[in-house]
C-alpha atoms as a PDB file:
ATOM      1  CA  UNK A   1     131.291 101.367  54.425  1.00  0.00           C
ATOM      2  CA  UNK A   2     133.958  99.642  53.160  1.00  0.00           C
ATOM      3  CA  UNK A   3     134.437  95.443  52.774  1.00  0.00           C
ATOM      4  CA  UNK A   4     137.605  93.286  53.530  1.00  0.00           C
ATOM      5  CA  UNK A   5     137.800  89.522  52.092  1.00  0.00           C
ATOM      6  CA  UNK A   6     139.987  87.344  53.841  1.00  0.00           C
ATOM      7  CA  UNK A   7     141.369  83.955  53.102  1.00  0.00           C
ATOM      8  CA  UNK A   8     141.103  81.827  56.197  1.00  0.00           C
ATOM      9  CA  UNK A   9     142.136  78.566  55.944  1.00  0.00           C
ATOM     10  CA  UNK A  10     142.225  76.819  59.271  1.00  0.00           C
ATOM     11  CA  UNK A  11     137.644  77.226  59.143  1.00  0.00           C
ATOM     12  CA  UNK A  12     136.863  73.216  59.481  1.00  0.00           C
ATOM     13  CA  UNK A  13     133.191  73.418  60.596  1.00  0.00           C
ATOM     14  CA  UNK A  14     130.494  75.248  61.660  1.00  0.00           C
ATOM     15  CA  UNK A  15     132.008  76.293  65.374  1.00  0.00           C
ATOM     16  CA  UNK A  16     135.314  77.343  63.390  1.00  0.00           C
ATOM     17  CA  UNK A  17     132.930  80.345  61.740  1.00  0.00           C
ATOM     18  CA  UNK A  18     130.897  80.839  64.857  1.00  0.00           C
ATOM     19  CA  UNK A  19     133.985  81.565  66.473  1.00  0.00           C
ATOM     20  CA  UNK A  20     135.491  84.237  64.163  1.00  0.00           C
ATOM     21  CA  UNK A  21     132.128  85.858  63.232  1.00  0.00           C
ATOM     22  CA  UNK A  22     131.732  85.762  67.499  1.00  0.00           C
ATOM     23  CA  UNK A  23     134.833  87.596  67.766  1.00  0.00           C
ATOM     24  CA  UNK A  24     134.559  90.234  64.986  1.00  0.00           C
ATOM     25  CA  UNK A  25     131.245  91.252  65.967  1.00  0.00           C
ATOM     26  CA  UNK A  26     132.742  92.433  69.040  1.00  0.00           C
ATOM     27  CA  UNK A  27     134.683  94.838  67.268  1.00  0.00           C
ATOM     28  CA  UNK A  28     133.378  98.384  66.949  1.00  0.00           C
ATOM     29  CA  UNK A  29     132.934  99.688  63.369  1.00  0.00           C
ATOM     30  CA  UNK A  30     132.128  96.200  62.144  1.00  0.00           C
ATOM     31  CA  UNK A  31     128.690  96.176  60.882  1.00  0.00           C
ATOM     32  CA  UNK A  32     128.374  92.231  59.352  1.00  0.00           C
ATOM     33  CA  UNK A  33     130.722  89.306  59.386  1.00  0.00           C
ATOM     34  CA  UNK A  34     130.548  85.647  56.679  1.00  0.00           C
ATOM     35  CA  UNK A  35     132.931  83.310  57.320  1.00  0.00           C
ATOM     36  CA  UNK A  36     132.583  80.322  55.030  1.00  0.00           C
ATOM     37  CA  UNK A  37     134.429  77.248  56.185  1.00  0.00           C
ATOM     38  CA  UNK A  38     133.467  75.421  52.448  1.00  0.00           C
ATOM     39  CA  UNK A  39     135.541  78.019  50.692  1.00  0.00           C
ATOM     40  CA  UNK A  40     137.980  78.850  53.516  1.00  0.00           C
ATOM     41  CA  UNK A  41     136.816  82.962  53.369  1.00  0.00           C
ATOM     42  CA  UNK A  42     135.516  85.234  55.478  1.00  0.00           C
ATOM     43  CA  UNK A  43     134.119  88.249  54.523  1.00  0.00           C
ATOM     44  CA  UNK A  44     133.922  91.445  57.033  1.00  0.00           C
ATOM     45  CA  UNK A  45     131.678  94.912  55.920  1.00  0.00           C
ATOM     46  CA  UNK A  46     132.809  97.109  58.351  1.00  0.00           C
ATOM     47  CA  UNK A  47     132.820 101.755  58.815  1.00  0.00           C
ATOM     48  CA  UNK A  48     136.491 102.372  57.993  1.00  0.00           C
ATOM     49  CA  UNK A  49     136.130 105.675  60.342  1.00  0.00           C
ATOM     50  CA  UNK A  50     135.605 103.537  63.471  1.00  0.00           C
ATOM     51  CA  UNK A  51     137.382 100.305  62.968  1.00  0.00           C
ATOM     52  CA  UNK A  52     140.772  99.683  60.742  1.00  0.00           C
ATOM     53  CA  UNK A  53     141.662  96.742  58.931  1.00  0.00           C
ATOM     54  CA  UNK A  54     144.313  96.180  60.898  1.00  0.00           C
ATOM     55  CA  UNK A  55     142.795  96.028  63.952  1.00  0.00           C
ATOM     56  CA  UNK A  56     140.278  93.488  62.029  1.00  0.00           C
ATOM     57  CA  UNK A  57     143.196  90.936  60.978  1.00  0.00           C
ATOM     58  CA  UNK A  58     144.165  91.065  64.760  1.00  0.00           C
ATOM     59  CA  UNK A  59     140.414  89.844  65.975  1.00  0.00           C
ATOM     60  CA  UNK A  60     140.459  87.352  63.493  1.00  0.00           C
ATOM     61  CA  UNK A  61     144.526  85.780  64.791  1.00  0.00           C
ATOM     62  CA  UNK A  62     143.836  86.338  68.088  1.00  0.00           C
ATOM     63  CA  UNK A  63     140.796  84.220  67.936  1.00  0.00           C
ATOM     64  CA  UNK A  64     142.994  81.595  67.001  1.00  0.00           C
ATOM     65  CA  UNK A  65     143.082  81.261  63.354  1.00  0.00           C
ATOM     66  CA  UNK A  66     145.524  82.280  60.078  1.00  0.00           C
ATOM     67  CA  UNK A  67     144.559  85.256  57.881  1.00  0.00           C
ATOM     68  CA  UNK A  68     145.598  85.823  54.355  1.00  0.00           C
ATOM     69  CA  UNK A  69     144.278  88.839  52.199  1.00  0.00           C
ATOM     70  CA  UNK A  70     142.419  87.799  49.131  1.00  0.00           C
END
């Protein structure tokens, strides 16, 4: 298992994390997703044989919001 920590600072409520942690759950590999809208993070654990980081960062943008590496 292996853990990615994002910065994402457009998280302005509760909804704004539902949303992302909605979205990465969907992706395969990912086994548990914290997105924190107080600190502006999110926080992904995820099996780097079945899902990439890359692939991650794209869930998270395509779900509508910026992503910067911590």
């Amino acid at each position: 298992m292996k853990a990615i920590h994002l910065k994402t600072p457009g998280l302005m409520c509760n909804s704004c994390t539902a949303i992302i942690e909605r979205a990465l759950s969907g992706v395969d590999g990912v086994i548990s997703v914290t997105a924190d809208f107080a600190n502006g993070t999110t926080s992904i654990l995820f099996d780097e044989g079945q899902a990439k980081p890359e692939v991650i960062l794209s869930a998270v943008t395509a779900s509508g919001f910026e992503v910067e590496n911590e």
